[in-house]
C-alpha atoms as a PDB file:
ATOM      1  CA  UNK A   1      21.802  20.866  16.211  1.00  0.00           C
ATOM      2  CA  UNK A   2      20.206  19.606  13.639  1.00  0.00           C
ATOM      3  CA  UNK A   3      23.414  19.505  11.647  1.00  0.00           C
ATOM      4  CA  UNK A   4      25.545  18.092  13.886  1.00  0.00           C
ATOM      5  CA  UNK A   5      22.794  14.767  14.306  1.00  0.00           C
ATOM      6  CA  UNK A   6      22.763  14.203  10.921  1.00  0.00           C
ATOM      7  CA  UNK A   7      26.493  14.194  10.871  1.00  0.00           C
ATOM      8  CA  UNK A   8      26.130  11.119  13.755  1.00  0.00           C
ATOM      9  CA  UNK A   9      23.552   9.316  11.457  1.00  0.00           C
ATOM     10  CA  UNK A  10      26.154   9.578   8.473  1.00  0.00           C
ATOM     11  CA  UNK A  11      28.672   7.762  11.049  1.00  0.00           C
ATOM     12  CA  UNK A  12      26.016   4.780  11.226  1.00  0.00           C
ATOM     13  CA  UNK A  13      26.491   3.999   7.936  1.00  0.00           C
ATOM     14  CA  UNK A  14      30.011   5.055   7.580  1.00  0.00           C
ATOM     15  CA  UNK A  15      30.686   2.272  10.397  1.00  0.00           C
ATOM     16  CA  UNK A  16      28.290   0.073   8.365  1.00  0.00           C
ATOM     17  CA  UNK A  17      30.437   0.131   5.164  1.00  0.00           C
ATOM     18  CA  UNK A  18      33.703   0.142   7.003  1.00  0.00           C
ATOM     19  CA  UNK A  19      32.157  -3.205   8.879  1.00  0.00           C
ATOM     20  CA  UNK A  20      31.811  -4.734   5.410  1.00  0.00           C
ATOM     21  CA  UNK A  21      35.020  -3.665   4.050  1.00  0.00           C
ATOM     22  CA  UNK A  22      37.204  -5.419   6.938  1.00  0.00           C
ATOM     23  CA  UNK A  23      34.510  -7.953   7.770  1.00  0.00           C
ATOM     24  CA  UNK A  24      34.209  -7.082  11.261  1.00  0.00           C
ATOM     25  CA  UNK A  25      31.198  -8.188  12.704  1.00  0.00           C
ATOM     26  CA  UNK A  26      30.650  -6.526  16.027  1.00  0.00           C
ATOM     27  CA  UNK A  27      31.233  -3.052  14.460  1.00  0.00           C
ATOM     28  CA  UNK A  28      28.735  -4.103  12.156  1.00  0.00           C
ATOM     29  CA  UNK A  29      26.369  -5.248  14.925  1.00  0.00           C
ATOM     30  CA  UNK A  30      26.674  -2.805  17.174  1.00  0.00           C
ATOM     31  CA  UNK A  31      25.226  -0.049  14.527  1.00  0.00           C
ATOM     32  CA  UNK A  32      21.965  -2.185  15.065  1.00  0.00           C
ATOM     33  CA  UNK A  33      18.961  -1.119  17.943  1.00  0.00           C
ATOM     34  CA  UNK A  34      18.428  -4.256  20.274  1.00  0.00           C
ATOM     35  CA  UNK A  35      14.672  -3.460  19.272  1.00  0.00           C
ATOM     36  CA  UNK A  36      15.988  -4.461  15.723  1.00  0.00           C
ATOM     37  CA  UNK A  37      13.660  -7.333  14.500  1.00  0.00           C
ATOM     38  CA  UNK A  38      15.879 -10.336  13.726  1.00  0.00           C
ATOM     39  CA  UNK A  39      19.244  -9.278  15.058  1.00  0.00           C
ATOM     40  CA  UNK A  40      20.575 -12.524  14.856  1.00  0.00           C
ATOM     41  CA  UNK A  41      19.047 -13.357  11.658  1.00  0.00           C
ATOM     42  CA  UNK A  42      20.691 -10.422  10.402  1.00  0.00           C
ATOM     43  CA  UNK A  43      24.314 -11.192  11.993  1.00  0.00           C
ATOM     44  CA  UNK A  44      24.122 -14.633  10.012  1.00  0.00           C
ATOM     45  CA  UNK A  45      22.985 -13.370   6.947  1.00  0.00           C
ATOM     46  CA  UNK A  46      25.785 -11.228   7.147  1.00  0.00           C
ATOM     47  CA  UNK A  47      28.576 -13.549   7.785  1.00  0.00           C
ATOM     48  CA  UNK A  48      27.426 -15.517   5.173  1.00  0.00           C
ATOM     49  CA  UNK A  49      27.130 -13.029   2.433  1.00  0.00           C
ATOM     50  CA  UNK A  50      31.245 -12.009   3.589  1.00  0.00           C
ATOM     51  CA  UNK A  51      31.871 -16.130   3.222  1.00  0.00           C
ATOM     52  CA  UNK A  52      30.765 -15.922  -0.020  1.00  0.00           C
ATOM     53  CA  UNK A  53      31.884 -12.254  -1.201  1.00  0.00           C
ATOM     54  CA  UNK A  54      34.169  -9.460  -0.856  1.00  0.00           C
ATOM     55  CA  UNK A  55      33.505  -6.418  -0.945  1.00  0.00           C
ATOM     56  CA  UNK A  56      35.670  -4.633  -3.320  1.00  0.00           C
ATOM     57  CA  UNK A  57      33.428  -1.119  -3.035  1.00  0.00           C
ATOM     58  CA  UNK A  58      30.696   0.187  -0.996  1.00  0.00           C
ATOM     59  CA  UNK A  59      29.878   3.664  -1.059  1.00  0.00           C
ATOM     60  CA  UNK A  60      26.411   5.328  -0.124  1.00  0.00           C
ATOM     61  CA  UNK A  61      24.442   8.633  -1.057  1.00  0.00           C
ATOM     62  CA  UNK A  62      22.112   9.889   1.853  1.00  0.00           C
ATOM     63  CA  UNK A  63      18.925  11.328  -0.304  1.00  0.00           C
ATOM     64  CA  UNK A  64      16.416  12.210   2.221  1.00  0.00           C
ATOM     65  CA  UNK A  65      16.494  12.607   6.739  1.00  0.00           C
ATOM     66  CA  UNK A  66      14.390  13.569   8.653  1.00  0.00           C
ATOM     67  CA  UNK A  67      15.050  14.113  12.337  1.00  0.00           C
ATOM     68  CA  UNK A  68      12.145  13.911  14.884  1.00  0.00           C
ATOM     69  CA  UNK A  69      12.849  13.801  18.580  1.00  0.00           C
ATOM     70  CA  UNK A  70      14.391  10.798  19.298  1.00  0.00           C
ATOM     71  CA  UNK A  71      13.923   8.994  15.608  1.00  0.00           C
ATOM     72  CA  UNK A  72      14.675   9.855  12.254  1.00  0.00           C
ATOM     73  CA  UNK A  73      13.567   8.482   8.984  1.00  0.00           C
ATOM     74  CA  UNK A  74      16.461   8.204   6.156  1.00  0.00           C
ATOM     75  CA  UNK A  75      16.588   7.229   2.218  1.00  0.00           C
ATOM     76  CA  UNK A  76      19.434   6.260   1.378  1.00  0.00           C
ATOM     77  CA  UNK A  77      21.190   4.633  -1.920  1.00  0.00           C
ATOM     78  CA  UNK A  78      24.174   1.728  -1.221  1.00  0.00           C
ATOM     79  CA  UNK A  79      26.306   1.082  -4.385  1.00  0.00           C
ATOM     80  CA  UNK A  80      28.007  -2.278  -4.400  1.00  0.00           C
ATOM     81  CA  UNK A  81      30.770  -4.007  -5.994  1.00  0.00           C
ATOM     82  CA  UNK A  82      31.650  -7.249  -5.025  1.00  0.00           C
ATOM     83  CA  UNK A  83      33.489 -10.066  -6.191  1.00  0.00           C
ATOM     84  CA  UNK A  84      32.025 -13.755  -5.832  1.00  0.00           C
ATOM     85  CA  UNK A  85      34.992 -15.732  -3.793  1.00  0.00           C
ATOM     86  CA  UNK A  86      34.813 -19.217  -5.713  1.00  0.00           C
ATOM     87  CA  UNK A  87      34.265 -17.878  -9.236  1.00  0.00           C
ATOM     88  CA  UNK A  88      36.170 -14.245  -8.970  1.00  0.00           C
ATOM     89  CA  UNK A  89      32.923 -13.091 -11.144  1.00  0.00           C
ATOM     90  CA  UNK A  90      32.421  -9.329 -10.390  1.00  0.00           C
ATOM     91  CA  UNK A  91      28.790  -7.747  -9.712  1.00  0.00           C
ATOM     92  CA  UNK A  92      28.008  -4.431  -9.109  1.00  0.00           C
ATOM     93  CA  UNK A  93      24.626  -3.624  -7.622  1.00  0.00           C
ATOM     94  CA  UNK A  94      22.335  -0.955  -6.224  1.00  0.00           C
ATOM     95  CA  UNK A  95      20.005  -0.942  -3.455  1.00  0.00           C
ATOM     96  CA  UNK A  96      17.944   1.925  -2.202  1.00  0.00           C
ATOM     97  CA  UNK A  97      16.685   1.806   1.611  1.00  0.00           C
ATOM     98  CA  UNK A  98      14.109   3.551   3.782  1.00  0.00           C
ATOM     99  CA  UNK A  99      16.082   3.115   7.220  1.00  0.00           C
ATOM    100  CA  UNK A 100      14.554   4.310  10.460  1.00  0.00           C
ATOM    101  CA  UNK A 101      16.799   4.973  13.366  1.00  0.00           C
ATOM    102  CA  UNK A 102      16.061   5.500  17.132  1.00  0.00           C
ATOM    103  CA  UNK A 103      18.635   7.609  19.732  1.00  0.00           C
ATOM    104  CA  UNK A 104      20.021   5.045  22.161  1.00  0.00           C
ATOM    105  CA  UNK A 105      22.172   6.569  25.050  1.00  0.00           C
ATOM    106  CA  UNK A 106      22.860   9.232  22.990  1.00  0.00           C
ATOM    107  CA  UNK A 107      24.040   7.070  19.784  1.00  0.00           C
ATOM    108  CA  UNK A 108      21.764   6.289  16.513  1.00  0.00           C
ATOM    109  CA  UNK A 109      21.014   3.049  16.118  1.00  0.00           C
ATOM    110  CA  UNK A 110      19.035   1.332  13.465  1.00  0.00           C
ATOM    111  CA  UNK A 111      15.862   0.195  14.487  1.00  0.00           C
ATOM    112  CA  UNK A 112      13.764  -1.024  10.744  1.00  0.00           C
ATOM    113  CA  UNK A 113      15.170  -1.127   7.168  1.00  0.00           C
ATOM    114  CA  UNK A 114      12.719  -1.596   4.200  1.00  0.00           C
ATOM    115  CA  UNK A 115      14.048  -1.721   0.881  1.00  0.00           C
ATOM    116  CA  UNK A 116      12.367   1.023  -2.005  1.00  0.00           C
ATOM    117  CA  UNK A 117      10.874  -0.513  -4.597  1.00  0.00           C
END
């Protein structure tokens, strides 16, 4: 059991990076609980970070879940490399995330992220 959910909460952010890579917003969205604070704040953010990037690699390491009930609690570490659209000038970064989810109908959706320090 326990396999096979963290499995579904690796296809969160599988459908996360795959959103970035072809820019598609609603796949994007849709990995997102409506309890999310700032939805929409998030959806523009977004757009605007693809107006003024590509994505040229995304990949992610899951370090920590844990699964309880209906939530689970995940680390996780995003490596980045993007290009900047007007100037072509590569950057790679890295960015490591406490993200909680919550089960929705069956499907995880993220609920909070907080970036690690």
């Amino acid at each position: 059991m326990e396999g096979k959910e963290a499995e579904k909460i690796g296809s969160v952010f599988e459908n996360i990076k795959q959103a970035n890579l072809q820019k598609n917003i609603d796949l994007f969205m849709s990995c997102f609980s409506c309890d999310f604070n700032g939805t929409e704040g998030k959806r523009l953010d977004t757009l605007k970070m693809w107006e003024n990037y590509n994505y040229l690699d995304l990949s992610y390491d899951l370090k920590r879940q844990t699964i309880t009930g209906d939530t689970a609690n995940v680390r996780l570490e995003w490596l980045v490399r993007t290009s900047q659209k007007m100037s072509g000038q590569l950057q790679n970064g890295r960015t490591v995330l406490d993200v909680t989810l919550k089960r929705e109908d069956g499907l995880w959706k993220i609920i909070n992220i907080k970036p690690v320090s």
